[in-house]
N, C-alpha and C. Protein backbone atom coordinates (compact mmCIF):
# COMPACT_ATOMS: atom_id res chain seq x y z
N UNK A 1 41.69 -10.43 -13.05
CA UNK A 1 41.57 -9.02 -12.80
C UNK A 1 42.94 -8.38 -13.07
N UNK A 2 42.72 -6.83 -13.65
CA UNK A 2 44.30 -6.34 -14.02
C UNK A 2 44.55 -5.39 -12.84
N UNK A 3 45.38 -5.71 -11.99
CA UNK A 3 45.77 -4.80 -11.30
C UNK A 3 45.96 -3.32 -10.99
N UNK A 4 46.66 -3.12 -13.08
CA UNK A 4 46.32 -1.53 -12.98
C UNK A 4 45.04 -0.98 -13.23
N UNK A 5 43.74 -1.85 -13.42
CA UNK A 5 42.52 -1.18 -13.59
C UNK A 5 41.85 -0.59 -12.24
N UNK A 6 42.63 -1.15 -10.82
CA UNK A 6 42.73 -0.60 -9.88
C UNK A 6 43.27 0.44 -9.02
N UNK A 7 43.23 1.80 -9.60
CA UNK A 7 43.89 3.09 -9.73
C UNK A 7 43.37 4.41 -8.87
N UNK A 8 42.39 3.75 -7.90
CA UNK A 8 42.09 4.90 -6.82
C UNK A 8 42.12 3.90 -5.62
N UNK A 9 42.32 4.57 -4.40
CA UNK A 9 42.43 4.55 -3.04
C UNK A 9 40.94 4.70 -2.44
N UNK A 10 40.15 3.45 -1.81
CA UNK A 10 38.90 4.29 -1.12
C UNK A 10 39.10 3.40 0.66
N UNK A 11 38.26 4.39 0.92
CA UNK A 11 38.16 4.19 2.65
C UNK A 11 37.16 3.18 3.21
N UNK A 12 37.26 2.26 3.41
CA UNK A 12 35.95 1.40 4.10
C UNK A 12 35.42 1.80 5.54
N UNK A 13 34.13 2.62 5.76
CA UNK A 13 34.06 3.25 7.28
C UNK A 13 32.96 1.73 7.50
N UNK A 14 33.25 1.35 8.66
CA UNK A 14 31.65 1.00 9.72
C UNK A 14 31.71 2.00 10.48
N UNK A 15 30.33 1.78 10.93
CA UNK A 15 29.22 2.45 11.59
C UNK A 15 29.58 1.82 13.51
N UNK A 16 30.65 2.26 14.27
CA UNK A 16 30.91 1.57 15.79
C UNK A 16 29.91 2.26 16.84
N UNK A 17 30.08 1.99 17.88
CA UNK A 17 29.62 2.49 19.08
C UNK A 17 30.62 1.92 20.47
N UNK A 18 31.25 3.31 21.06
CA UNK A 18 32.33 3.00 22.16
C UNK A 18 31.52 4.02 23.61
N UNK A 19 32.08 3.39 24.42
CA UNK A 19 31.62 4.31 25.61
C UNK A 19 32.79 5.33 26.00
N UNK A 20 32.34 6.55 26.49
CA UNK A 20 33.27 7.65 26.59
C UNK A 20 33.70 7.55 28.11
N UNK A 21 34.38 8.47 28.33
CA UNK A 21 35.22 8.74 29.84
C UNK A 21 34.35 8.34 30.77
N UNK A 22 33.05 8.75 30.78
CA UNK A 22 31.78 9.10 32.09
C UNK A 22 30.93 7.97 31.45
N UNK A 23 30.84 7.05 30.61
CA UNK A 23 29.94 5.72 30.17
C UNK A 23 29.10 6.02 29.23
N UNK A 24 29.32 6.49 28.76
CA UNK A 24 27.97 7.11 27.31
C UNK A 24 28.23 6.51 26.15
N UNK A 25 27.35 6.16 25.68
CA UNK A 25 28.05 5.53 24.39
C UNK A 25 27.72 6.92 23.04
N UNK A 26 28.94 6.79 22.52
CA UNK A 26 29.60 7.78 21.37
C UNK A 26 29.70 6.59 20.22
N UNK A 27 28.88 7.11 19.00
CA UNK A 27 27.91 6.38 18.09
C UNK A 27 29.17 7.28 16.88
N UNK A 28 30.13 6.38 15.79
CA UNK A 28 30.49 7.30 14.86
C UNK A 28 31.30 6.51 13.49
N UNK A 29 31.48 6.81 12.54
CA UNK A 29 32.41 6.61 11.43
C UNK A 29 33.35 5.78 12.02
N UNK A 30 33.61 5.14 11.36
CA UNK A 30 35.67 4.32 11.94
C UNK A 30 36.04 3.86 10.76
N UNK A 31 36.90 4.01 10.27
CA UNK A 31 38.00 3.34 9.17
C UNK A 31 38.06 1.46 9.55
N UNK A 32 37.15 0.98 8.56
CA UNK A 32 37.50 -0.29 8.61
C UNK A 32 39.03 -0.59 7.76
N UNK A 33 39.26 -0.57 6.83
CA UNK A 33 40.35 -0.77 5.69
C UNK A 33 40.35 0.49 4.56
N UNK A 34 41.36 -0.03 4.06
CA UNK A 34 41.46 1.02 2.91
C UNK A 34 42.42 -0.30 1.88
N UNK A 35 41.64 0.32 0.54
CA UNK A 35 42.07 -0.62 -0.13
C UNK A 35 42.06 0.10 -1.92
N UNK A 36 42.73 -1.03 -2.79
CA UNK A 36 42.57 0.09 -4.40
C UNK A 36 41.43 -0.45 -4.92
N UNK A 37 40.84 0.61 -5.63
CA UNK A 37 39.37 0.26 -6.52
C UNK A 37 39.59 0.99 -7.46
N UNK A 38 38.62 0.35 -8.43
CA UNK A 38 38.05 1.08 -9.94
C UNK A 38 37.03 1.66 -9.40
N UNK A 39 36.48 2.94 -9.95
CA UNK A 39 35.40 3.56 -8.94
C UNK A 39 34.90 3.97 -10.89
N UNK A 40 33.88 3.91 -11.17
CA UNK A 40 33.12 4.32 -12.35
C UNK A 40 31.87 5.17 -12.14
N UNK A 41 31.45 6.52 -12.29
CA UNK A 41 30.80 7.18 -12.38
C UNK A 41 29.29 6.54 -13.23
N UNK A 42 28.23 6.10 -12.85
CA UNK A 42 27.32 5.65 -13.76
C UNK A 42 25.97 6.99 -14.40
N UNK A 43 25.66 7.59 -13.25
CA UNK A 43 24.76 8.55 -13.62
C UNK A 43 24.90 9.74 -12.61
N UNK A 44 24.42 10.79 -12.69
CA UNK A 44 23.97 11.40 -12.35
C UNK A 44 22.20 12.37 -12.39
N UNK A 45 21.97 12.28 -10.91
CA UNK A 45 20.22 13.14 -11.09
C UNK A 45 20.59 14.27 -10.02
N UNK A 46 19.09 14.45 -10.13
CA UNK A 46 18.89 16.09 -9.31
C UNK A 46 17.52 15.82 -9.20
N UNK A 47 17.34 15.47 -7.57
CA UNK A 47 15.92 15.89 -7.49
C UNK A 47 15.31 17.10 -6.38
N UNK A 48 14.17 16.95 -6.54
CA UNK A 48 13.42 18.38 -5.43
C UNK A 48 12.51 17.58 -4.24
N UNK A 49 12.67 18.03 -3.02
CA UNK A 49 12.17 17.33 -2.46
C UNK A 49 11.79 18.48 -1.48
N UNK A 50 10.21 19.07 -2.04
CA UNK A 50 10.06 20.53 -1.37
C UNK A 50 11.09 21.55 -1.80
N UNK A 51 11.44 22.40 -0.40
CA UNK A 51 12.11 23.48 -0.91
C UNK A 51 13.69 23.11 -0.79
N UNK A 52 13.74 21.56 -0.56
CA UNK A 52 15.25 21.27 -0.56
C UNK A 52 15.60 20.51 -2.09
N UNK A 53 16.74 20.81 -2.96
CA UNK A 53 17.20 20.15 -4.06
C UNK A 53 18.56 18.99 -3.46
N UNK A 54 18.14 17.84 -4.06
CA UNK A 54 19.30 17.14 -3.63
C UNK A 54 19.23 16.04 -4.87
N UNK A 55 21.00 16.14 -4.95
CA UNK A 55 21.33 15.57 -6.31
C UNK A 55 21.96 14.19 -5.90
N UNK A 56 21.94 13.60 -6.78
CA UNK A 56 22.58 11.83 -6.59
C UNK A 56 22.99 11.62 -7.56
N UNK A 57 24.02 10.54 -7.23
CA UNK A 57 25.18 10.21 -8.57
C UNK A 57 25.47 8.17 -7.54
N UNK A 58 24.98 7.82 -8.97
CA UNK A 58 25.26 6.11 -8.84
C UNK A 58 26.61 5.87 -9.35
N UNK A 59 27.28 4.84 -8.35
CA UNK A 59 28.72 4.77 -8.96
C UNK A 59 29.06 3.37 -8.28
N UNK A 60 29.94 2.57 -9.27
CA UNK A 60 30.36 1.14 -9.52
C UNK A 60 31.77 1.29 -8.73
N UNK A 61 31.82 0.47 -8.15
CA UNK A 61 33.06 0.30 -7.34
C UNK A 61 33.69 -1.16 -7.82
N UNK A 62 34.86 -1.60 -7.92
CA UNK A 62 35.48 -2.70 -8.58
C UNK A 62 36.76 -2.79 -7.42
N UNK A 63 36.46 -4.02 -6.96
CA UNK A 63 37.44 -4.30 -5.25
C UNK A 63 38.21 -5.63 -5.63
N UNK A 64 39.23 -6.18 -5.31
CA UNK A 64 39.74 -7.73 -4.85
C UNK A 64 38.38 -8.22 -3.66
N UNK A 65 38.01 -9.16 -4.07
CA UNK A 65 37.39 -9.92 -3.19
C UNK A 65 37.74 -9.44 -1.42
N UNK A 66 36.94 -8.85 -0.85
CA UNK A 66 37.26 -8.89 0.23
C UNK A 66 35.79 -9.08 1.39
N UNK A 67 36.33 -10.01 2.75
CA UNK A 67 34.91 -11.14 3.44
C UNK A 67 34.71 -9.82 4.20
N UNK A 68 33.63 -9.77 4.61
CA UNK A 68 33.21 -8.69 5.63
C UNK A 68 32.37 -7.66 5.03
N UNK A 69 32.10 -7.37 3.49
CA UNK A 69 31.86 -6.09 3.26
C UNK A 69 30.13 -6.92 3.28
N UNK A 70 29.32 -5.25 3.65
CA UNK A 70 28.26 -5.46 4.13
C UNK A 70 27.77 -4.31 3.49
N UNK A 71 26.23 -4.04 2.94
CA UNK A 71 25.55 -2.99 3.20
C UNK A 71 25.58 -1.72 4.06
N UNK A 72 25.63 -2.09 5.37
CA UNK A 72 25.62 -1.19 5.85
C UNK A 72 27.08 -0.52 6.54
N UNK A 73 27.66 -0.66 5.81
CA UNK A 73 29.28 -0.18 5.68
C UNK A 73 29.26 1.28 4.65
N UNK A 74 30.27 1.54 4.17
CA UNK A 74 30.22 2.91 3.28
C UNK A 74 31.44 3.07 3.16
N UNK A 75 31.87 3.95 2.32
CA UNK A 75 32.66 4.01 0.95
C UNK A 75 33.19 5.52 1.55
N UNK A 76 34.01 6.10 1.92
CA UNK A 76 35.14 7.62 1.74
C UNK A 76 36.05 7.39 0.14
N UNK A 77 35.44 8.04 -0.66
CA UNK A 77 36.51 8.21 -2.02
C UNK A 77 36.51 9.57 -2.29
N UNK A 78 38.05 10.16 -2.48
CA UNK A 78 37.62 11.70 -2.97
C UNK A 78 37.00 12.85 -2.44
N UNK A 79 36.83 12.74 -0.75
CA UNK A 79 36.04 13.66 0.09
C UNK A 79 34.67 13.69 -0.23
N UNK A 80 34.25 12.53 -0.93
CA UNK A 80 32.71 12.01 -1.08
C UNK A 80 32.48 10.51 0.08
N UNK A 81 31.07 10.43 0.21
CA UNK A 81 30.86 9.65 1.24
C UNK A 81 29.29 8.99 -0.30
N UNK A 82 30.36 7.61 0.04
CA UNK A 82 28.98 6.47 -0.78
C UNK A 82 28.66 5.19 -0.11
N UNK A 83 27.44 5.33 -0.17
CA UNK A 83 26.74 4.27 0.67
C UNK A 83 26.54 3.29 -0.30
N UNK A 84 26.40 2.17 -0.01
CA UNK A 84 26.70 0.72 -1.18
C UNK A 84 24.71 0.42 -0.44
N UNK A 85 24.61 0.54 -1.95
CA UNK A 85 23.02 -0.08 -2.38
C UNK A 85 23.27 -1.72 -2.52
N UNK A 86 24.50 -2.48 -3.02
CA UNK A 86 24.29 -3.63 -4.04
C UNK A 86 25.28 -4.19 -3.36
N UNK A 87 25.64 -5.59 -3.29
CA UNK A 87 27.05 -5.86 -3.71
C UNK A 87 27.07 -7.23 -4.15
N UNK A 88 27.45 -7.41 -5.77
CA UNK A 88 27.89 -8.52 -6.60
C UNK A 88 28.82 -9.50 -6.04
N UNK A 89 28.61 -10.24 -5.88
CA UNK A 89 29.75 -11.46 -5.42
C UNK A 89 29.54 -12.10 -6.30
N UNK A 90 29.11 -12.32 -7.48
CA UNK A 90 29.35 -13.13 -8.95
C UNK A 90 30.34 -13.14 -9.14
N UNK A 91 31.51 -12.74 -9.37
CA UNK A 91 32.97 -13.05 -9.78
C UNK A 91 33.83 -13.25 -8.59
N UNK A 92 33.07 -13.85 -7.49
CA UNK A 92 34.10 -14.50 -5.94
C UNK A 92 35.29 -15.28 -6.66
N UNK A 93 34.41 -16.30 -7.36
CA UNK A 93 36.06 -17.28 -8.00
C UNK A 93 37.17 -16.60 -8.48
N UNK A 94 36.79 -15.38 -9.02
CA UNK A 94 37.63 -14.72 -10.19
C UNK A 94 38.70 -13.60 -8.49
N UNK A 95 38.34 -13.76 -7.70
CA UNK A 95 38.53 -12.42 -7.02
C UNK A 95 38.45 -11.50 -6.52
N UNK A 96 36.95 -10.88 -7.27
CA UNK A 96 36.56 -9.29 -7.39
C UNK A 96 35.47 -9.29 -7.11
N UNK A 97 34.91 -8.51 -6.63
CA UNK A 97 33.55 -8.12 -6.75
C UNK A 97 33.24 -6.64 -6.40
N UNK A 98 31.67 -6.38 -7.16
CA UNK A 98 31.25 -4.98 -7.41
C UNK A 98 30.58 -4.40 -5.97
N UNK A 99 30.74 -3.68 -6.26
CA UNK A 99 29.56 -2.89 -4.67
C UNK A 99 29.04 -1.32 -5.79
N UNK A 100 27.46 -1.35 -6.04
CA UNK A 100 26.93 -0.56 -6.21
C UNK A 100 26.42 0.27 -5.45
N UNK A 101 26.75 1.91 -5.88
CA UNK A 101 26.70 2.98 -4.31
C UNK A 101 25.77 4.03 -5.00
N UNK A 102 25.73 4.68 -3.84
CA UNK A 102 24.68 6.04 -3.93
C UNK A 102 24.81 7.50 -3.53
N UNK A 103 25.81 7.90 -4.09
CA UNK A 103 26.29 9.21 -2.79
C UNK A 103 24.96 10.54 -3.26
N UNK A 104 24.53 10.82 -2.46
CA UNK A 104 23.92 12.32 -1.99
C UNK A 104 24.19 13.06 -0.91
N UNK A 105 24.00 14.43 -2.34
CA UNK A 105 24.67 15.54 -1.93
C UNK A 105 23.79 16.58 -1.69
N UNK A 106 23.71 17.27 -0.75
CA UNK A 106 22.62 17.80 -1.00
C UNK A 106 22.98 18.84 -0.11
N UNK A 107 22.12 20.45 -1.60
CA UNK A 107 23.06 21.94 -1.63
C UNK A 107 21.77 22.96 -1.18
């Protein structure tokens, strides 16, 4: 893997749950890591769903091998929020692996 093909900054959130002052549990985002990626734009759509339009854009993420990443984790790049559909561990030996995402936006 070339190092400089790794040229953006993204945020790794899980999904926690902590109890507050009075015992409640407070359900939210948390910064697991932050780390450099290749982030590649693959498509973009637009669909209708009734009287709401909401658009989606598939995008390739390219990481150093790192243990822990899960589905239900998610992606902060760019003041966009992407949720990982996929994630390739075919090139573990090599290092790297892909996490295929899904961000929707919806206007």
């Amino acid at each position: 893997m070339r190092s400089g093909d790794l040229d953006q900054r993204i945020n790794i959130q899980n999904y926690t749950t902590t109890r507050g002052a009075s015992g409640e549990e407070i359900s939210a985002w948390a910064a697991w890591t932050t780390v450099w990626a290749q982030v590649t734009t693959l498509s973009g759509t637009e669909k209708s769903y009734g009287p709401q339009l909401v658009a989606e854009a598939t995008h390739k993420i390219k990481i150093r091998y790192l243990d822990g990443v899960v589905p239900t984790i998610r992606i902060d790049w760019q003041e966009k929020i992407l949720d990982i559909l996929f994630i390739d561990e075919s090139r573990r030996r090599q290092g790297e692996m892909y996490l295929l995402c899904r961000e929707a936006v919806k206007s």
